[in-house]
N, C-alpha and C. Protein backbone atom coordinates (compact mmCIF):
# COMPACT_ATOMS: atom_id res chain seq x y z
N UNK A 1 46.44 100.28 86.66
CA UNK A 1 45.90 99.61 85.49
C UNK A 1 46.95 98.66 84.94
N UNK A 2 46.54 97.40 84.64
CA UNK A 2 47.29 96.67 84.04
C UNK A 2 47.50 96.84 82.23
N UNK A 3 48.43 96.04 81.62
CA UNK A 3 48.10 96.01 80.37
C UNK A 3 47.24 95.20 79.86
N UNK A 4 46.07 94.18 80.16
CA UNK A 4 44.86 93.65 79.66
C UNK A 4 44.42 94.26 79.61
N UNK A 5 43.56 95.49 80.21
CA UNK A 5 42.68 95.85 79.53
C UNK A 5 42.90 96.59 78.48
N UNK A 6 44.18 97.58 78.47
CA UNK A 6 44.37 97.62 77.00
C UNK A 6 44.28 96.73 76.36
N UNK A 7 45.14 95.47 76.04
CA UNK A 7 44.74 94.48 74.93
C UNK A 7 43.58 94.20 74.99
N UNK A 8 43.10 94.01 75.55
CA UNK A 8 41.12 93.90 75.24
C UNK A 8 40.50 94.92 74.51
N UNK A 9 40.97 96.53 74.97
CA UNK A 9 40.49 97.10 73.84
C UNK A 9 41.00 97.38 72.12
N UNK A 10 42.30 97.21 72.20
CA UNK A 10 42.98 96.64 71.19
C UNK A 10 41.73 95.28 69.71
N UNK A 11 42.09 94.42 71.14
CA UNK A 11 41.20 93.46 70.27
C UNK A 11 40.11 93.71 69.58
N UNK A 12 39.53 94.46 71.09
CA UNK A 12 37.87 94.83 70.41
C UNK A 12 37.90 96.32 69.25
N UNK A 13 39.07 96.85 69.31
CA UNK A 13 39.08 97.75 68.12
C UNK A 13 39.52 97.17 66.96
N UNK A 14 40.06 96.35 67.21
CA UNK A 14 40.33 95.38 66.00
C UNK A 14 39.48 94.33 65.01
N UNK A 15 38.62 93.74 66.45
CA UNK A 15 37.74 93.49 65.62
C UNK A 15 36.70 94.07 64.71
N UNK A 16 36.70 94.94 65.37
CA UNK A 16 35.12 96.03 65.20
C UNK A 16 36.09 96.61 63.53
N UNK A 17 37.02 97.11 63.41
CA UNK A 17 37.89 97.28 62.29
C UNK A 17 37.39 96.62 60.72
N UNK A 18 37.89 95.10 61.26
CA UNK A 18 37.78 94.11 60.56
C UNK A 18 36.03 94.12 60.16
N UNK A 19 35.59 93.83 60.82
CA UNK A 19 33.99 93.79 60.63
C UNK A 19 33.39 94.90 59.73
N UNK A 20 33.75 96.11 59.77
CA UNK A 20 33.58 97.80 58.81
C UNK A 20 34.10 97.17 57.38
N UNK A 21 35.29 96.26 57.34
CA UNK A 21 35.79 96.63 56.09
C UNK A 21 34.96 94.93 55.62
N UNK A 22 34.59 94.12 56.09
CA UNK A 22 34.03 93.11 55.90
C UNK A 22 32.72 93.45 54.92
N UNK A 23 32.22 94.31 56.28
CA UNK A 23 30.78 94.96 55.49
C UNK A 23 30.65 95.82 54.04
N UNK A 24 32.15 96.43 54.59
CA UNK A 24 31.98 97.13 52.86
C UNK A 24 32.39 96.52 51.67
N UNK A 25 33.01 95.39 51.84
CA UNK A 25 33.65 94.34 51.00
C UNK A 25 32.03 94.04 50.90
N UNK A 26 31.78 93.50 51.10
CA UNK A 26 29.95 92.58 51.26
C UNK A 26 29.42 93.48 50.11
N UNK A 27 29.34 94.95 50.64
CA UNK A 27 27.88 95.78 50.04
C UNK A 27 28.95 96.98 48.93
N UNK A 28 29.78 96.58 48.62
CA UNK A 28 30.92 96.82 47.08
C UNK A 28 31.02 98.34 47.45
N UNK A 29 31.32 98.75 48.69
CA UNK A 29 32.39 99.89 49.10
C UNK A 29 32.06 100.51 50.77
N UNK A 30 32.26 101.50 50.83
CA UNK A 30 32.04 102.16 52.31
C UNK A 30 31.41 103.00 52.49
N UNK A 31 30.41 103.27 53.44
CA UNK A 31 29.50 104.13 53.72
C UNK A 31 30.66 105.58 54.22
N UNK A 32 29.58 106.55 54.06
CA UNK A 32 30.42 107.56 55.20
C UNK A 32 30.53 107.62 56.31
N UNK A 33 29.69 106.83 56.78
CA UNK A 33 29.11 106.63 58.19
C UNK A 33 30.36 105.50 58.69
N UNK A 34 30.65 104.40 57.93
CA UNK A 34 31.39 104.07 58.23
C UNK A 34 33.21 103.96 57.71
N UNK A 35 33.30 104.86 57.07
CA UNK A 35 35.08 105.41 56.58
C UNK A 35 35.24 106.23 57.92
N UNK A 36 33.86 106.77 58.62
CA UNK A 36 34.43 107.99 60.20
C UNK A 36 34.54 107.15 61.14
N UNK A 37 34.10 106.28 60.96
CA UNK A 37 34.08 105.21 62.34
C UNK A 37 35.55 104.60 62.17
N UNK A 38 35.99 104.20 60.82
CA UNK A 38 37.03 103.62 60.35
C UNK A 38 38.42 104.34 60.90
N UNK A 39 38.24 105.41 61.21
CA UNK A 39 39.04 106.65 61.43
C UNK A 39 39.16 107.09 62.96
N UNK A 40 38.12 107.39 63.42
CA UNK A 40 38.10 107.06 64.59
C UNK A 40 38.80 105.82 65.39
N UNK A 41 38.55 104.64 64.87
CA UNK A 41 38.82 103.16 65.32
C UNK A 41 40.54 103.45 65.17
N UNK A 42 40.90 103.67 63.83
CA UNK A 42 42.50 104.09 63.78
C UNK A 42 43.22 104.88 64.95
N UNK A 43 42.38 105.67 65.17
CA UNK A 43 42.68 106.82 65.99
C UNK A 43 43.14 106.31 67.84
N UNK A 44 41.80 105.65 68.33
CA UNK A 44 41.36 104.60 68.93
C UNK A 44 42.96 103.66 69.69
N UNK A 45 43.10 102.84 68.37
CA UNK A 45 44.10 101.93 68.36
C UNK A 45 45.92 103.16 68.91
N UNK A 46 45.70 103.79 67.72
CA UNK A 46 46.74 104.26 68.02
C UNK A 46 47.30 104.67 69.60
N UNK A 47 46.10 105.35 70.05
CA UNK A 47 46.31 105.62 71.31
C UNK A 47 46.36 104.74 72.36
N UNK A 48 45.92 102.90 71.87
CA UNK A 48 46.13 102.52 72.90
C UNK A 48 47.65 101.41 72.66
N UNK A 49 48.18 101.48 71.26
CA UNK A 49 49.85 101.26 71.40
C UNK A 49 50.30 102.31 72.17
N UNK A 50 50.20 103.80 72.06
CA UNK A 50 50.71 104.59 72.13
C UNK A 50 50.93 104.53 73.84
N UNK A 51 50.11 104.30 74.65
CA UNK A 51 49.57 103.93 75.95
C UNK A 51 50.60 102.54 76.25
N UNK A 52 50.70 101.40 75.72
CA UNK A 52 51.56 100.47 75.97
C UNK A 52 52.64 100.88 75.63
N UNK A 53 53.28 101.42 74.70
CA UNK A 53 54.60 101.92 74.96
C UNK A 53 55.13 102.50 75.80
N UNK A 54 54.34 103.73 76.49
CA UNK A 54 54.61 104.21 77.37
C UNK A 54 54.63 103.91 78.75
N UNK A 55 54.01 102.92 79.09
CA UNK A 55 53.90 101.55 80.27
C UNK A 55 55.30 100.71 79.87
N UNK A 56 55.71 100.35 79.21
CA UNK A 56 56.86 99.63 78.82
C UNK A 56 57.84 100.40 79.29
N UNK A 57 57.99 101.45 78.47
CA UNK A 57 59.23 102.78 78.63
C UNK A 57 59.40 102.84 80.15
N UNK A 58 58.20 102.96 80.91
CA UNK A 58 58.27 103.49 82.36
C UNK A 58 58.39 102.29 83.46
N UNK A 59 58.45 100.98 82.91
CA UNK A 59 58.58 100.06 83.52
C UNK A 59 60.49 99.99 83.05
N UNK A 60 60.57 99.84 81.94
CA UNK A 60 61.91 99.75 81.83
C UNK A 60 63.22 100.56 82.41
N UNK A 61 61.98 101.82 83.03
CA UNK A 61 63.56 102.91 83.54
C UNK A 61 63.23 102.82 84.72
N UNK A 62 62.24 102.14 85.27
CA UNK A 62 61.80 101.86 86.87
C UNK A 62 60.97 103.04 87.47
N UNK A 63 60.09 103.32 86.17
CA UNK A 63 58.99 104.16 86.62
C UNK A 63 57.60 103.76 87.23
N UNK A 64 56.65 104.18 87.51
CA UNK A 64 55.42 103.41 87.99
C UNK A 64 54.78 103.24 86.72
N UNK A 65 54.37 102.17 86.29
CA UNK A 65 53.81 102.17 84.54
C UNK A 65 52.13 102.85 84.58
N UNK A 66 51.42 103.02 85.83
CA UNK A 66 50.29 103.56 86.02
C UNK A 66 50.24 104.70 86.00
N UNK A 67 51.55 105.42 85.99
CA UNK A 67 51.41 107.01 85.21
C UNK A 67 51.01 107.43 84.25
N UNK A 68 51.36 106.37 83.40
CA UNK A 68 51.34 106.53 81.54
C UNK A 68 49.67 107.39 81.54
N UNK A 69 49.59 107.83 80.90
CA UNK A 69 48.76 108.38 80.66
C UNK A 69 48.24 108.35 79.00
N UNK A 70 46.32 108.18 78.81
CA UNK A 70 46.54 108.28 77.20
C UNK A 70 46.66 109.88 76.79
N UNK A 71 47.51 110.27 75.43
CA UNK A 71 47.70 111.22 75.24
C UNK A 71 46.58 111.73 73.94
N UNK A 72 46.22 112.71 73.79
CA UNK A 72 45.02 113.51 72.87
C UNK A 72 45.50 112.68 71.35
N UNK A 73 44.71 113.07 70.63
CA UNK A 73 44.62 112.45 69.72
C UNK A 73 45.73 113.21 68.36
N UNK A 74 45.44 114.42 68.85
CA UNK A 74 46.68 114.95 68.15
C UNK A 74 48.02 115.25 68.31
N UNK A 75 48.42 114.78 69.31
CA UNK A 75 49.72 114.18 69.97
C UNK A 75 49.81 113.30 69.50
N UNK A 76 48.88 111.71 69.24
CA UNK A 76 49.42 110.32 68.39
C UNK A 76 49.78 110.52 67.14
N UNK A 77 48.45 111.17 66.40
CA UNK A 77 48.48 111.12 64.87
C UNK A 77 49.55 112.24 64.44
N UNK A 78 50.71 112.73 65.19
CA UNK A 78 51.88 113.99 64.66
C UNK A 78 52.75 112.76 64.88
N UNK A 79 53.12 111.72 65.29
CA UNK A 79 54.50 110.56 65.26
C UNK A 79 54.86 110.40 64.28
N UNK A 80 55.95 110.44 63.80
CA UNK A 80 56.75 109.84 62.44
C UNK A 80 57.11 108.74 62.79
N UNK A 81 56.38 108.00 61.46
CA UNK A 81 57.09 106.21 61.50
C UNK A 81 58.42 105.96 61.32
């Protein structure tokens, strides 16, 4: 796997992001339906930096970067900034 198609899904979680908070800006707040999607999408993203870093890391120490693997969701969201 290359890194485009991550950035493609990147993008498209990004957009789709932007568009949730568009809509709730529009209709003067957020559904529930969409604050879980909002969350999810976070979730989403995270894992696919989390995924390019680890392609980077493994390219940089002369690993195969197609190992990287994405990791569960509660493995991303435990990282300290």
């Amino acid at each position: 796997m290359a890194d485009e198609p991550i950035m493609d899904r990147i993008n498209a979680l990004a957009h789709e992001e932007e568009a949730l908070w568009r809509r709730a800006s529009a209709e003067g707040g957020i559904s529930t339906e969409d604050r879980a999607r909002l969350d999810e999408v976070a979730v989403a993203l995270d894992q696919c930096y989390d995924l390019l870093r680890q392609r980077q890391a493994r390219r940089e120490y002369g690993q195969d970067p197609d190992e990287a693997q994405v990791r569960p969701p509660d493995v991303v969201e435990r990282y300290q900034q």
